[in-house]
PDBML (XML) file of the C-alpha atoms, coordinates in Angstrom:
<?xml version="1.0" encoding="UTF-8" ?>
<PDBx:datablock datablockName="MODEL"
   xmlns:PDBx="http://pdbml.pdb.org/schema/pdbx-v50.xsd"
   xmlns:xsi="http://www.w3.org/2001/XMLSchema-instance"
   xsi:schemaLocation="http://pdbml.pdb.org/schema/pdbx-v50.xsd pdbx-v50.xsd">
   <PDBx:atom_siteCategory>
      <PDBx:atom_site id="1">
         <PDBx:B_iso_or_equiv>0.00</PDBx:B_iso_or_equiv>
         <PDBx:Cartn_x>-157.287</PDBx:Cartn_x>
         <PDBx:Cartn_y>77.321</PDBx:Cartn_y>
         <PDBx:Cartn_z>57.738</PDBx:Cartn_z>
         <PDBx:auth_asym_id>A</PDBx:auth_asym_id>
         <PDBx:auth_atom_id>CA</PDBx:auth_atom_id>
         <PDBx:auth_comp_id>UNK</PDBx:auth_comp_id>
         <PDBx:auth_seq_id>1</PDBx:auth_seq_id>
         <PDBx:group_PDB>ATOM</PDBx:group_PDB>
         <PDBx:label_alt_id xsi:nil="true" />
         <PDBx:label_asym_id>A</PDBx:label_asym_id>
         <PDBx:label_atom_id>CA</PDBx:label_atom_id>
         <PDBx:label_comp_id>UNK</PDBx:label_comp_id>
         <PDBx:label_entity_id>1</PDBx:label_entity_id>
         <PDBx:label_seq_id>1</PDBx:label_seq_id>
         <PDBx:occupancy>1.00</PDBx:occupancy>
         <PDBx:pdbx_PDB_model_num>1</PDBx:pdbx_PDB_model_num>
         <PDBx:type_symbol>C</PDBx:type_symbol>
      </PDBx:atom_site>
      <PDBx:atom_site id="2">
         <PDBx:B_iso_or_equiv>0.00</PDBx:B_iso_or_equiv>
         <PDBx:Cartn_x>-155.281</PDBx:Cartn_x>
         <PDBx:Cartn_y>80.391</PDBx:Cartn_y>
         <PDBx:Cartn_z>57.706</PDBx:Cartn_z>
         <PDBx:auth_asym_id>A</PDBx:auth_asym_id>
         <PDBx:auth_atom_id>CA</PDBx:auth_atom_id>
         <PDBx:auth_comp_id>UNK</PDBx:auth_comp_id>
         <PDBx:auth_seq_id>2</PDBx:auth_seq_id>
         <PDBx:group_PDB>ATOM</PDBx:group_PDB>
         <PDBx:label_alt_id xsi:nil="true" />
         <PDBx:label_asym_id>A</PDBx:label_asym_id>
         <PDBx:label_atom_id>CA</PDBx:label_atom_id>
         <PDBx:label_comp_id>UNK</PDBx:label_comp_id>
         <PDBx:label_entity_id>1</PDBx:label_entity_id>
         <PDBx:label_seq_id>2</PDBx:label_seq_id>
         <PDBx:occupancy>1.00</PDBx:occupancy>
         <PDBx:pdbx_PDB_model_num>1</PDBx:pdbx_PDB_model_num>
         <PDBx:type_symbol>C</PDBx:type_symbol>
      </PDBx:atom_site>
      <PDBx:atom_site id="3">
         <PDBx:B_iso_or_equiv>0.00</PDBx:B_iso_or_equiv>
         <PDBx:Cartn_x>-153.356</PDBx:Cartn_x>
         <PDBx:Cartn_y>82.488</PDBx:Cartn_y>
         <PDBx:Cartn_z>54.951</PDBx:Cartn_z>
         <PDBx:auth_asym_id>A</PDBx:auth_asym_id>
         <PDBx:auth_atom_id>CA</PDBx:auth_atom_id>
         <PDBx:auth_comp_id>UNK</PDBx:auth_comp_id>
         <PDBx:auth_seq_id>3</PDBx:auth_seq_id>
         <PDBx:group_PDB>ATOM</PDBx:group_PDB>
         <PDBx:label_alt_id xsi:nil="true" />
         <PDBx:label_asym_id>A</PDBx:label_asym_id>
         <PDBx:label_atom_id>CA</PDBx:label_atom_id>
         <PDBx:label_comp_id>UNK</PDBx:label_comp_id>
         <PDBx:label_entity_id>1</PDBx:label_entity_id>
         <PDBx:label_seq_id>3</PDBx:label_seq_id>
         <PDBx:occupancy>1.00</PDBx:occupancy>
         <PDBx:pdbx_PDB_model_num>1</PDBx:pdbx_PDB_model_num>
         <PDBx:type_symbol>C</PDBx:type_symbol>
      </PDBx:atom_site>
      <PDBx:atom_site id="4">
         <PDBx:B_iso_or_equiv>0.00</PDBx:B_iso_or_equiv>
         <PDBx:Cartn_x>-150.051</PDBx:Cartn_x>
         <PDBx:Cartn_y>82.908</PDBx:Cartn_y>
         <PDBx:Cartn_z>56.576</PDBx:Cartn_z>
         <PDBx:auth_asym_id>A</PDBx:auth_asym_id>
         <PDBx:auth_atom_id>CA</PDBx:auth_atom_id>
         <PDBx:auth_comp_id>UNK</PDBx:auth_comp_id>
         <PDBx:auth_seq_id>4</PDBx:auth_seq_id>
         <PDBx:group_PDB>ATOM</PDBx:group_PDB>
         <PDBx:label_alt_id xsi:nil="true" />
         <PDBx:label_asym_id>A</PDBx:label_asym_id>
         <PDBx:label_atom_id>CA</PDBx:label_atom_id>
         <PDBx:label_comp_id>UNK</PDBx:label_comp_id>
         <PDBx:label_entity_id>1</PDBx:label_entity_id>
         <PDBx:label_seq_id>4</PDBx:label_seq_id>
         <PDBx:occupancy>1.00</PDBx:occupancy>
         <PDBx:pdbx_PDB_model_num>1</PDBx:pdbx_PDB_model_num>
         <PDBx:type_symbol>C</PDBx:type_symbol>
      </PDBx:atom_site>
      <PDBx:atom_site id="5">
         <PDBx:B_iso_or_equiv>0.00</PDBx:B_iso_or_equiv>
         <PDBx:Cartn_x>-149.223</PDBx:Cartn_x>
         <PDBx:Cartn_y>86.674</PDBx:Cartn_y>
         <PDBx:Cartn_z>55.338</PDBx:Cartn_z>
         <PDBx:auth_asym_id>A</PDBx:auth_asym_id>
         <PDBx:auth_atom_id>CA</PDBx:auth_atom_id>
         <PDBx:auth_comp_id>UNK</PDBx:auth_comp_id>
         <PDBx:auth_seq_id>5</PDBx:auth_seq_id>
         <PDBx:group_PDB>ATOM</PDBx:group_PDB>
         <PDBx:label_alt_id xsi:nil="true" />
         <PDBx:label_asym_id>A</PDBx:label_asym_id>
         <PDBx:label_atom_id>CA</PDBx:label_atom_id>
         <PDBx:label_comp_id>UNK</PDBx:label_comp_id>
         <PDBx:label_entity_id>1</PDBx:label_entity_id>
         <PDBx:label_seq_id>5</PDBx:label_seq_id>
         <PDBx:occupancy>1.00</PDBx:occupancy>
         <PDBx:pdbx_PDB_model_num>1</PDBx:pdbx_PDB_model_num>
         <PDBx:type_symbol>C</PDBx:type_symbol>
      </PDBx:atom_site>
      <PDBx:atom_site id="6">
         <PDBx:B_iso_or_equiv>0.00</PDBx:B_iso_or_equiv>
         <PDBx:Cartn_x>-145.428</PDBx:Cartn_x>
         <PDBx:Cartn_y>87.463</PDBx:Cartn_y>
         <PDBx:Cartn_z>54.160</PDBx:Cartn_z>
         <PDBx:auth_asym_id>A</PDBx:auth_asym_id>
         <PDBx:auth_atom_id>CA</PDBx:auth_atom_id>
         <PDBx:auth_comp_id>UNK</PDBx:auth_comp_id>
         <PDBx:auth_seq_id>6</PDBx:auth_seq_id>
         <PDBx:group_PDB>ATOM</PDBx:group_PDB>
         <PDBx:label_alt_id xsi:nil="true" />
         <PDBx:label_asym_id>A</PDBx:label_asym_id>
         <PDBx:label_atom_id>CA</PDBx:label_atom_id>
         <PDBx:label_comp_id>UNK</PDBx:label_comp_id>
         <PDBx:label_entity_id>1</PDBx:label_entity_id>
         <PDBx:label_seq_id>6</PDBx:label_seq_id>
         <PDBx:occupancy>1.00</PDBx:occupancy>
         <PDBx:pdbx_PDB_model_num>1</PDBx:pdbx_PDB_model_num>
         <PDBx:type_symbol>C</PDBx:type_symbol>
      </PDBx:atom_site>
      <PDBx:atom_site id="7">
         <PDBx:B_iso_or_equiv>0.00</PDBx:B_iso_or_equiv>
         <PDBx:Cartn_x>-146.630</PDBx:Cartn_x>
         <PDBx:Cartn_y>91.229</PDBx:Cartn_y>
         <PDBx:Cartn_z>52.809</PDBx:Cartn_z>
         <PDBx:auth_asym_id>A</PDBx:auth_asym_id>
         <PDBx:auth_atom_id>CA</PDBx:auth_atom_id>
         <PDBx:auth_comp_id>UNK</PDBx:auth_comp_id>
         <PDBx:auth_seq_id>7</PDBx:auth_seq_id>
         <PDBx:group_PDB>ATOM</PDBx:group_PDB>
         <PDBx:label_alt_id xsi:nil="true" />
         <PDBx:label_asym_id>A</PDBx:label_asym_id>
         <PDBx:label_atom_id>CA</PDBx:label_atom_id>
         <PDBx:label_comp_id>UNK</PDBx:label_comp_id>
         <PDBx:label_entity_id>1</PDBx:label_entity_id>
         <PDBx:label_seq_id>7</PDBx:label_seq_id>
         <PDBx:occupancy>1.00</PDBx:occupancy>
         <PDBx:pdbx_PDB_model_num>1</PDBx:pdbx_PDB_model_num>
         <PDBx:type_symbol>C</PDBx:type_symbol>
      </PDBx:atom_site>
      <PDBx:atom_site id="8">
         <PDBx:B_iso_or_equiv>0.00</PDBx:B_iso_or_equiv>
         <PDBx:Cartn_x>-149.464</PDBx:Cartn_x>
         <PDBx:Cartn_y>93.261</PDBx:Cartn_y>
         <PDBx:Cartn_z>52.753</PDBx:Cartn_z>
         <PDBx:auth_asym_id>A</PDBx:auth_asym_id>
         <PDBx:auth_atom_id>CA</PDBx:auth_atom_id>
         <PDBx:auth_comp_id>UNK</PDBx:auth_comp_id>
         <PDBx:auth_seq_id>8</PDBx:auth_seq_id>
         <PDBx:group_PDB>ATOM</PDBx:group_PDB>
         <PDBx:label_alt_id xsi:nil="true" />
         <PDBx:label_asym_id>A</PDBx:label_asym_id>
         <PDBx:label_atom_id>CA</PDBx:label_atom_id>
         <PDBx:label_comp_id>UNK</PDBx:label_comp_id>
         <PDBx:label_entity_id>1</PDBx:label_entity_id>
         <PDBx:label_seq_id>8</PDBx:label_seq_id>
         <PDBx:occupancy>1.00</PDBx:occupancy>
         <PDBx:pdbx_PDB_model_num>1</PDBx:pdbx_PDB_model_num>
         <PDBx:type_symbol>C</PDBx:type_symbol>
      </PDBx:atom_site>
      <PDBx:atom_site id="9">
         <PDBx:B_iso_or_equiv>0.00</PDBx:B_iso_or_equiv>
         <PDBx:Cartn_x>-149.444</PDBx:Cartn_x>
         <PDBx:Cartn_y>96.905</PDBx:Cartn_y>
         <PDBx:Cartn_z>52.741</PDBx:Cartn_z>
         <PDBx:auth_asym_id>A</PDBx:auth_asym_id>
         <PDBx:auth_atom_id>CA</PDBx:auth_atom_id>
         <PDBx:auth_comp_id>UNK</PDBx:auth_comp_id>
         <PDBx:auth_seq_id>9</PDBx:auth_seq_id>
         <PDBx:group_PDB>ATOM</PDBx:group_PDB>
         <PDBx:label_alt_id xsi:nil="true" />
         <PDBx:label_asym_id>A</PDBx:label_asym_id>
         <PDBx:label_atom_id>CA</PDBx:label_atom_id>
         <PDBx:label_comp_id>UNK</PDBx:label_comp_id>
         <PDBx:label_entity_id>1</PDBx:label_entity_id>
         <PDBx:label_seq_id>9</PDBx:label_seq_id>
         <PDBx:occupancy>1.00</PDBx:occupancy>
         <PDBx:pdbx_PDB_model_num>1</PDBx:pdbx_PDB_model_num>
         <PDBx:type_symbol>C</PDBx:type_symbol>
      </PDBx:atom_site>
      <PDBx:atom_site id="10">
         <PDBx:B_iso_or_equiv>0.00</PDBx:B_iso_or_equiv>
         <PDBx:Cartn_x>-146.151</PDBx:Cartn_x>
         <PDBx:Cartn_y>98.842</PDBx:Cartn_y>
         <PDBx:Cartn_z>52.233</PDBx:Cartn_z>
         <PDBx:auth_asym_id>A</PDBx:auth_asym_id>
         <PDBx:auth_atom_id>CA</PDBx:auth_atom_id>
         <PDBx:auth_comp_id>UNK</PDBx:auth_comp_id>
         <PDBx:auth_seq_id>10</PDBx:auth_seq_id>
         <PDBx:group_PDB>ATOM</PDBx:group_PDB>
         <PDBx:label_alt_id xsi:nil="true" />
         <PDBx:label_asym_id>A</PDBx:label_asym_id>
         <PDBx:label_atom_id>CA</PDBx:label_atom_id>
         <PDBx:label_comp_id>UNK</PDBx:label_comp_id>
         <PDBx:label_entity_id>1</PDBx:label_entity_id>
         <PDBx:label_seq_id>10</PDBx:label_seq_id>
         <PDBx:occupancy>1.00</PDBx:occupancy>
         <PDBx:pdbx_PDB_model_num>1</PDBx:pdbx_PDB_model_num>
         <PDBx:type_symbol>C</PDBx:type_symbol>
      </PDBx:atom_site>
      <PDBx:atom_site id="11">
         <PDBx:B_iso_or_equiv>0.00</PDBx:B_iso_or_equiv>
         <PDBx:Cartn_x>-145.199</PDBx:Cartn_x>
         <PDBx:Cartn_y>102.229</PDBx:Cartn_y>
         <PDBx:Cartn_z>52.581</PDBx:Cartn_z>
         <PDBx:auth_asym_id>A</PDBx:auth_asym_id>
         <PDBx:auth_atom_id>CA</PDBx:auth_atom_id>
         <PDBx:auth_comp_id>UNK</PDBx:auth_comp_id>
         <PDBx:auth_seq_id>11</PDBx:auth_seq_id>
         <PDBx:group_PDB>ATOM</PDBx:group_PDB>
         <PDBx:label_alt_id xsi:nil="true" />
         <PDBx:label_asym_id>A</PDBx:label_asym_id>
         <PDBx:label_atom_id>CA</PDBx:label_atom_id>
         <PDBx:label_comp_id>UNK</PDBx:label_comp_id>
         <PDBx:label_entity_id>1</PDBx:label_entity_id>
         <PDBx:label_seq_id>11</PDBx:label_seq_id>
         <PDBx:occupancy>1.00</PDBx:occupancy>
         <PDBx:pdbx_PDB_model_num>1</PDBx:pdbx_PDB_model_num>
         <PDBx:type_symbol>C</PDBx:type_symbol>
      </PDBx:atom_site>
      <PDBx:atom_site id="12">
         <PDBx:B_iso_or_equiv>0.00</PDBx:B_iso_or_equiv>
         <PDBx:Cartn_x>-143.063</PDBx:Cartn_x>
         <PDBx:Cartn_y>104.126</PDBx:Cartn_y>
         <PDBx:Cartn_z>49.429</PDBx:Cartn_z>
         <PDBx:auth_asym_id>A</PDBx:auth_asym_id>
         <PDBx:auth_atom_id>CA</PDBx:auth_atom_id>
         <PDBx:auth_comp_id>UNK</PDBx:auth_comp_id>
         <PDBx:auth_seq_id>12</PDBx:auth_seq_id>
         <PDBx:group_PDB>ATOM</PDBx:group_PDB>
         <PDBx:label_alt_id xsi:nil="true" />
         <PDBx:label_asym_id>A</PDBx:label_asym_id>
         <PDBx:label_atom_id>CA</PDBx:label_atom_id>
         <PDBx:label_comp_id>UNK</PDBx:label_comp_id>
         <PDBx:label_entity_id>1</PDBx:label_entity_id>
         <PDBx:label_seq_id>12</PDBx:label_seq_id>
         <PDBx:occupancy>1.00</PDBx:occupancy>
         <PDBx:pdbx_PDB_model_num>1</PDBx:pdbx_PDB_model_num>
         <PDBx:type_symbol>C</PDBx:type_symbol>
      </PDBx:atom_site>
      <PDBx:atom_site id="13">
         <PDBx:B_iso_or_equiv>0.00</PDBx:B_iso_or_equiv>
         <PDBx:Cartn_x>-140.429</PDBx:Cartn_x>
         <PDBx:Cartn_y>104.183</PDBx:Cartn_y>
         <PDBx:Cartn_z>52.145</PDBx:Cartn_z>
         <PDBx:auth_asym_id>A</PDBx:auth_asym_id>
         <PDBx:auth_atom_id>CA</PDBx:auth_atom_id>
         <PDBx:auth_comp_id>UNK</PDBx:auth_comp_id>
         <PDBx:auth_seq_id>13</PDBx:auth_seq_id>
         <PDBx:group_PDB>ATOM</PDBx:group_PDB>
         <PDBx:label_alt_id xsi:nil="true" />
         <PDBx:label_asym_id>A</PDBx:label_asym_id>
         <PDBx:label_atom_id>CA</PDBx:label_atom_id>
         <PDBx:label_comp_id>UNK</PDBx:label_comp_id>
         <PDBx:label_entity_id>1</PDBx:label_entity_id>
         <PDBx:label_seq_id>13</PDBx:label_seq_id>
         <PDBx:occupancy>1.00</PDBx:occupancy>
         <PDBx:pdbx_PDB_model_num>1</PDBx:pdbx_PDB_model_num>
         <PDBx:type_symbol>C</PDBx:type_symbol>
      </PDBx:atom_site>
      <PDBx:atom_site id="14">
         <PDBx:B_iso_or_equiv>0.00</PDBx:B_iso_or_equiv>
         <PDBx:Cartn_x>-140.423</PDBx:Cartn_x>
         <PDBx:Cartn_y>100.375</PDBx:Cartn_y>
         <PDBx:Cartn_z>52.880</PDBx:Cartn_z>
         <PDBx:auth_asym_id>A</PDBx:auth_asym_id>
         <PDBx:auth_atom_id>CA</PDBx:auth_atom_id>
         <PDBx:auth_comp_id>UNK</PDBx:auth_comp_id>
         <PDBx:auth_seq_id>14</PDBx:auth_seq_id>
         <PDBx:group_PDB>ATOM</PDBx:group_PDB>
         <PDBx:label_alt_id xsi:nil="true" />
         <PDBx:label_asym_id>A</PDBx:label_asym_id>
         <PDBx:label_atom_id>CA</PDBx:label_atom_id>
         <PDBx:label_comp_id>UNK</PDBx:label_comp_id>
         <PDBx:label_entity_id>1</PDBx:label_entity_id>
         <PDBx:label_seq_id>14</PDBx:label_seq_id>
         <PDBx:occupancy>1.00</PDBx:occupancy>
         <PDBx:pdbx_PDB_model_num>1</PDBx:pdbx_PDB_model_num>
         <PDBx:type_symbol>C</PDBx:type_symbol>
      </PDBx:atom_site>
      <PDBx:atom_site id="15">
         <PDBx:B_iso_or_equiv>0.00</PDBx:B_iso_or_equiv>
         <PDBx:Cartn_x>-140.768</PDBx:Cartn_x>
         <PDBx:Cartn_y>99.663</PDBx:Cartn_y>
         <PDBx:Cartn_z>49.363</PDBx:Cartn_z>
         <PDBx:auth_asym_id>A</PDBx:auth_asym_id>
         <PDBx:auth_atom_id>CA</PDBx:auth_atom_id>
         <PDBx:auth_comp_id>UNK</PDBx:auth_comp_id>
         <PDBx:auth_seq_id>15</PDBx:auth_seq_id>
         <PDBx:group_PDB>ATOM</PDBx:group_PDB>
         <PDBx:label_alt_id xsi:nil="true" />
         <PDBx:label_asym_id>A</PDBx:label_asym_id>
         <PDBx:label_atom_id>CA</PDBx:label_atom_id>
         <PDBx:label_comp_id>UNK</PDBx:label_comp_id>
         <PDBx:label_entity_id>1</PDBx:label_entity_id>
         <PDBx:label_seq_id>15</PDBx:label_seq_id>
         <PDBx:occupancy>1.00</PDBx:occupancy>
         <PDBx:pdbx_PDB_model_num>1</PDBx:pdbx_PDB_model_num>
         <PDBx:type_symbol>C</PDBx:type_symbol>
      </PDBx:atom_site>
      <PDBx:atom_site id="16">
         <PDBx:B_iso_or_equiv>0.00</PDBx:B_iso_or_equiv>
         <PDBx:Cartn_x>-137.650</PDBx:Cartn_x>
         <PDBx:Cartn_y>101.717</PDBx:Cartn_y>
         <PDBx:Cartn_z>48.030</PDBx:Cartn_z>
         <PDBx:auth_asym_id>A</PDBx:auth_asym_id>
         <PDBx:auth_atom_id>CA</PDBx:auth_atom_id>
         <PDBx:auth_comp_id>UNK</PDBx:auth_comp_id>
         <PDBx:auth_seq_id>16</PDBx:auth_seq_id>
         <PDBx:group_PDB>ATOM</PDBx:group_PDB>
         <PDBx:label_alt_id xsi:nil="true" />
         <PDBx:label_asym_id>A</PDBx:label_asym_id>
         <PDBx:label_atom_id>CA</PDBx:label_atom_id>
         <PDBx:label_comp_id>UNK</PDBx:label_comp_id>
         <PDBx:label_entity_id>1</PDBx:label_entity_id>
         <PDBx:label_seq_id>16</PDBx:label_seq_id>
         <PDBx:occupancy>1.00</PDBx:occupancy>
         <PDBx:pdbx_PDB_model_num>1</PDBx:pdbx_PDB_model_num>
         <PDBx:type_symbol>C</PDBx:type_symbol>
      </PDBx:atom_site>
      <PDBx:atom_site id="17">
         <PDBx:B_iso_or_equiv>0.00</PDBx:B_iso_or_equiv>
         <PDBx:Cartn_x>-135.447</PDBx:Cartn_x>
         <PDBx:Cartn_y>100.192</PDBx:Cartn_y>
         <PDBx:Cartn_z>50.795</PDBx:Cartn_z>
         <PDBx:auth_asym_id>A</PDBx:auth_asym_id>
         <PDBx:auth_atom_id>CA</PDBx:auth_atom_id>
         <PDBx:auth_comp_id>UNK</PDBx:auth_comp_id>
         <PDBx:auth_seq_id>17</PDBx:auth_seq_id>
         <PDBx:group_PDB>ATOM</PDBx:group_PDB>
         <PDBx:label_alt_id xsi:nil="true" />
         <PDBx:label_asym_id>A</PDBx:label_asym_id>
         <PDBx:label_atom_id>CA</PDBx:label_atom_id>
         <PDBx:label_comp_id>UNK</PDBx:label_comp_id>
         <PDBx:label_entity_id>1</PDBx:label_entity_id>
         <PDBx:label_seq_id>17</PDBx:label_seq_id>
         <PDBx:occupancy>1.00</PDBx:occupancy>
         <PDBx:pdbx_PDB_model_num>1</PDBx:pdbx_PDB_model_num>
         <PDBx:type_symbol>C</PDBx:type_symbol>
      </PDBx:atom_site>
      <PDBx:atom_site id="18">
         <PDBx:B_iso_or_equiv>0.00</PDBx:B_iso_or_equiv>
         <PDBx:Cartn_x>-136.626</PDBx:Cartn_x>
         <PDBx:Cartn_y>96.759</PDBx:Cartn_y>
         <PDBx:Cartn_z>49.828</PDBx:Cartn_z>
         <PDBx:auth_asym_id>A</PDBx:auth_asym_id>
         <PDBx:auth_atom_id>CA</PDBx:auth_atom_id>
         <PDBx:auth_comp_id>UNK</PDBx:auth_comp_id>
         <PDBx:auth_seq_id>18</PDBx:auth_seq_id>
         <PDBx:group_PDB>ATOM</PDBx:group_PDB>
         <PDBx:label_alt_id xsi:nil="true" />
         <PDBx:label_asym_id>A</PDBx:label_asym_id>
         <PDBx:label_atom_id>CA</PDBx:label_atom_id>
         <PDBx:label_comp_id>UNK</PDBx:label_comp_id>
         <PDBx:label_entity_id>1</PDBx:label_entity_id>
         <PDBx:label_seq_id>18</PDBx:label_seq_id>
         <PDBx:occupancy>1.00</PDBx:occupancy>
         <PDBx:pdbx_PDB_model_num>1</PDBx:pdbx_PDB_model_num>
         <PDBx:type_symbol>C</PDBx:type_symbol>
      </PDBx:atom_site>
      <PDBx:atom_site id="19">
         <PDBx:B_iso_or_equiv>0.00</PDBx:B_iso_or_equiv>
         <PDBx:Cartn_x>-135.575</PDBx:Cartn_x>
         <PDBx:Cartn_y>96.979</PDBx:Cartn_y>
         <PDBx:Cartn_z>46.442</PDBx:Cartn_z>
         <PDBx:auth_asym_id>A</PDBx:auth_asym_id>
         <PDBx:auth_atom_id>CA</PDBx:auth_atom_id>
         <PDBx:auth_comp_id>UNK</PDBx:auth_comp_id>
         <PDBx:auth_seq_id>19</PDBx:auth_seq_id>
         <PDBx:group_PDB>ATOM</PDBx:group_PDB>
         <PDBx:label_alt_id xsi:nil="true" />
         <PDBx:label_asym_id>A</PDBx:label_asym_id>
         <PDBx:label_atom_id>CA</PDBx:label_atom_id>
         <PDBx:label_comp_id>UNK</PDBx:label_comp_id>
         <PDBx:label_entity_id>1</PDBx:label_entity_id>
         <PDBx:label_seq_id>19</PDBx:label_seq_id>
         <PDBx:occupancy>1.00</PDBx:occupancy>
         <PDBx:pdbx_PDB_model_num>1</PDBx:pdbx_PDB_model_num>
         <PDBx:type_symbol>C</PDBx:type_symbol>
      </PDBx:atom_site>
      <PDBx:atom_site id="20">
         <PDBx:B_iso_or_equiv>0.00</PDBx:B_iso_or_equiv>
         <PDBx:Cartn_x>-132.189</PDBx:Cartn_x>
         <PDBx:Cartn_y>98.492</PDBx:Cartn_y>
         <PDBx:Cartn_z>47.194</PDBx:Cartn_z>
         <PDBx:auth_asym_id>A</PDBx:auth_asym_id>
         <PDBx:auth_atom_id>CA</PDBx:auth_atom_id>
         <PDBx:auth_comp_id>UNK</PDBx:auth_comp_id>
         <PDBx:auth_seq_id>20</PDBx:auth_seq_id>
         <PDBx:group_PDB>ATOM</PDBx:group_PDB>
         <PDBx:label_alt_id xsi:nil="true" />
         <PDBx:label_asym_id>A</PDBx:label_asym_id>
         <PDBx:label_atom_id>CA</PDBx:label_atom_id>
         <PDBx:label_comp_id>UNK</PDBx:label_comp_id>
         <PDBx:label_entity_id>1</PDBx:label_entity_id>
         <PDBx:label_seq_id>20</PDBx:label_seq_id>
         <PDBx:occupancy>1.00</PDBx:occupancy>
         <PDBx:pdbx_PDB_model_num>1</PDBx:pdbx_PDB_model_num>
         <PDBx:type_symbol>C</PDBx:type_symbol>
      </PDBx:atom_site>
      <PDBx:atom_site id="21">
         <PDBx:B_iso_or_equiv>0.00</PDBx:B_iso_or_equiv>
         <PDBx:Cartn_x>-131.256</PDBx:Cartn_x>
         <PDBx:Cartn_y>96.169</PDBx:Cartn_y>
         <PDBx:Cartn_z>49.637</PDBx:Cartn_z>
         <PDBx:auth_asym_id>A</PDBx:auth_asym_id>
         <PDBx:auth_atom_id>CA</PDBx:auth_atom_id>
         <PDBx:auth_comp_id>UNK</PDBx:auth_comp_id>
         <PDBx:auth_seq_id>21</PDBx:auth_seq_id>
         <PDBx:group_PDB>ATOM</PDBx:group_PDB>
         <PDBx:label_alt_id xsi:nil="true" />
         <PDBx:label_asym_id>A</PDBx:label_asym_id>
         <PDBx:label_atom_id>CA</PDBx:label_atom_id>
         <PDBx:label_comp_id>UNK</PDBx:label_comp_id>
         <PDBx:label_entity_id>1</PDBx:label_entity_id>
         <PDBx:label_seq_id>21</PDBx:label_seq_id>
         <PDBx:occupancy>1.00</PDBx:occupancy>
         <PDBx:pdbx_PDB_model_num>1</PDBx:pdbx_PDB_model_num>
         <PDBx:type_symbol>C</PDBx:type_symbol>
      </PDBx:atom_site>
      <PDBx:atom_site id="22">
         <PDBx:B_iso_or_equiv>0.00</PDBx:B_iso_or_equiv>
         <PDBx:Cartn_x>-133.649</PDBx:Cartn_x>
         <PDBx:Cartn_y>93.167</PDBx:Cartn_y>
         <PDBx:Cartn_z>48.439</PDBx:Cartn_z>
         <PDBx:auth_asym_id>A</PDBx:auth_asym_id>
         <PDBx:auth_atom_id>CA</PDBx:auth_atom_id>
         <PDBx:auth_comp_id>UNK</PDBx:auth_comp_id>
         <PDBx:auth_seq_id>22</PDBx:auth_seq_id>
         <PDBx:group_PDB>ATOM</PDBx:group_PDB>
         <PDBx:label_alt_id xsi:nil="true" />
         <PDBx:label_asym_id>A</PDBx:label_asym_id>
         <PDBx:label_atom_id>CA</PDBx:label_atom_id>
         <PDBx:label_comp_id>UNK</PDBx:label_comp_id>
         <PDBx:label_entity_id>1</PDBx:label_entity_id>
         <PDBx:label_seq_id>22</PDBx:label_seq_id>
         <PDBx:occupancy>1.00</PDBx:occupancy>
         <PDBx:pdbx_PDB_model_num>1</PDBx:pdbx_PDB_model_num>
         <PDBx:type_symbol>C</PDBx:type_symbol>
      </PDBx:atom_site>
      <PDBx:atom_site id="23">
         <PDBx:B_iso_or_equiv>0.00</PDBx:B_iso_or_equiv>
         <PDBx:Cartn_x>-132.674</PDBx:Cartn_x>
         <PDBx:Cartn_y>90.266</PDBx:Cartn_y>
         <PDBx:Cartn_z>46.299</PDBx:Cartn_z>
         <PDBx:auth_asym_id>A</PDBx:auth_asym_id>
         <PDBx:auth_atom_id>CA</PDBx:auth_atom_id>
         <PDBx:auth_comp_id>UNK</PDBx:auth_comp_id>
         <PDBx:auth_seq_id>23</PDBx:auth_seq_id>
         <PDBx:group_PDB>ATOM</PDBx:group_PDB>
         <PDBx:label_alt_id xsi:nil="true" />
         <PDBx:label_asym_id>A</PDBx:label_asym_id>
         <PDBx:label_atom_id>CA</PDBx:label_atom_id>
         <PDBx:label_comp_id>UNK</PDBx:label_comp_id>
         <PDBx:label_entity_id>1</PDBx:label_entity_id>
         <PDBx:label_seq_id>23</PDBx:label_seq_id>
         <PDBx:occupancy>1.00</PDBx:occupancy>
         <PDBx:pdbx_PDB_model_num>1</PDBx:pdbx_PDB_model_num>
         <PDBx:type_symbol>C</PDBx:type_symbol>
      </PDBx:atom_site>
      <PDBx:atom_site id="24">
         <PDBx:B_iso_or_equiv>0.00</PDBx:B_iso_or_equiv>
         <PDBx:Cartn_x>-135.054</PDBx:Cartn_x>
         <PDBx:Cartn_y>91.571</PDBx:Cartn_y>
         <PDBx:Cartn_z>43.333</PDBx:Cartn_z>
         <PDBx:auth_asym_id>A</PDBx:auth_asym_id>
         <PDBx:auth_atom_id>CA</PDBx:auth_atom_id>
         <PDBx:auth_comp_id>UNK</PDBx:auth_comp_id>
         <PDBx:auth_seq_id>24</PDBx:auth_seq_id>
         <PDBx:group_PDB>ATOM</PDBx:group_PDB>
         <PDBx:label_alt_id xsi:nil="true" />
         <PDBx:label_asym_id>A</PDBx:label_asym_id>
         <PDBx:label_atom_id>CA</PDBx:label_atom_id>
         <PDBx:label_comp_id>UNK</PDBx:label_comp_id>
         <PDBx:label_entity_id>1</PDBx:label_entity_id>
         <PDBx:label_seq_id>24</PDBx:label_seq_id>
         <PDBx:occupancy>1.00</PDBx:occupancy>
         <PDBx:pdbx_PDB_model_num>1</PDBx:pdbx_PDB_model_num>
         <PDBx:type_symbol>C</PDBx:type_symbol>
      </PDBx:atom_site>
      <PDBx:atom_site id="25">
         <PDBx:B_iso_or_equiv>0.00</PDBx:B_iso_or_equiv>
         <PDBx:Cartn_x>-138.725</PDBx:Cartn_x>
         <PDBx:Cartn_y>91.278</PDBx:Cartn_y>
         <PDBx:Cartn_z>42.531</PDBx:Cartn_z>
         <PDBx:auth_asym_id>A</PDBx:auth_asym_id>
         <PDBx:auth_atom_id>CA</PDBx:auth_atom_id>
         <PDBx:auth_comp_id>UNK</PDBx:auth_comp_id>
         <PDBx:auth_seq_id>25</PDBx:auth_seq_id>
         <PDBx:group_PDB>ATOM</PDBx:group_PDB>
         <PDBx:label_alt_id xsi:nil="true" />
         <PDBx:label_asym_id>A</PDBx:label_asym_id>
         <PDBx:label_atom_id>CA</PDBx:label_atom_id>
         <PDBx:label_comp_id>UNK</PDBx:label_comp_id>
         <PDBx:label_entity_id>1</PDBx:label_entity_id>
         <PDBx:label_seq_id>25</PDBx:label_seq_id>
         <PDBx:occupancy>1.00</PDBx:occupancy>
         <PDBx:pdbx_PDB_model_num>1</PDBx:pdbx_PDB_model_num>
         <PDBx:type_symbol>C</PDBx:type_symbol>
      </PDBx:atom_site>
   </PDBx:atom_siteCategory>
</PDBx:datablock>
């Protein structure tokens, strides 16, 4: 069967947003 995917790559961009806004890890 398939891997279903939540993240792969991220951009610095993406990544800095995430973890401002994002609930932590």
């Amino acid at each position: 069967g398939s891997y279903q995917v939540i993240s792969g790559y991220r951009c610095p961009a993406t990544n800095n947003k995430l973890r401002e806004t994002g609930g932590g890890g």
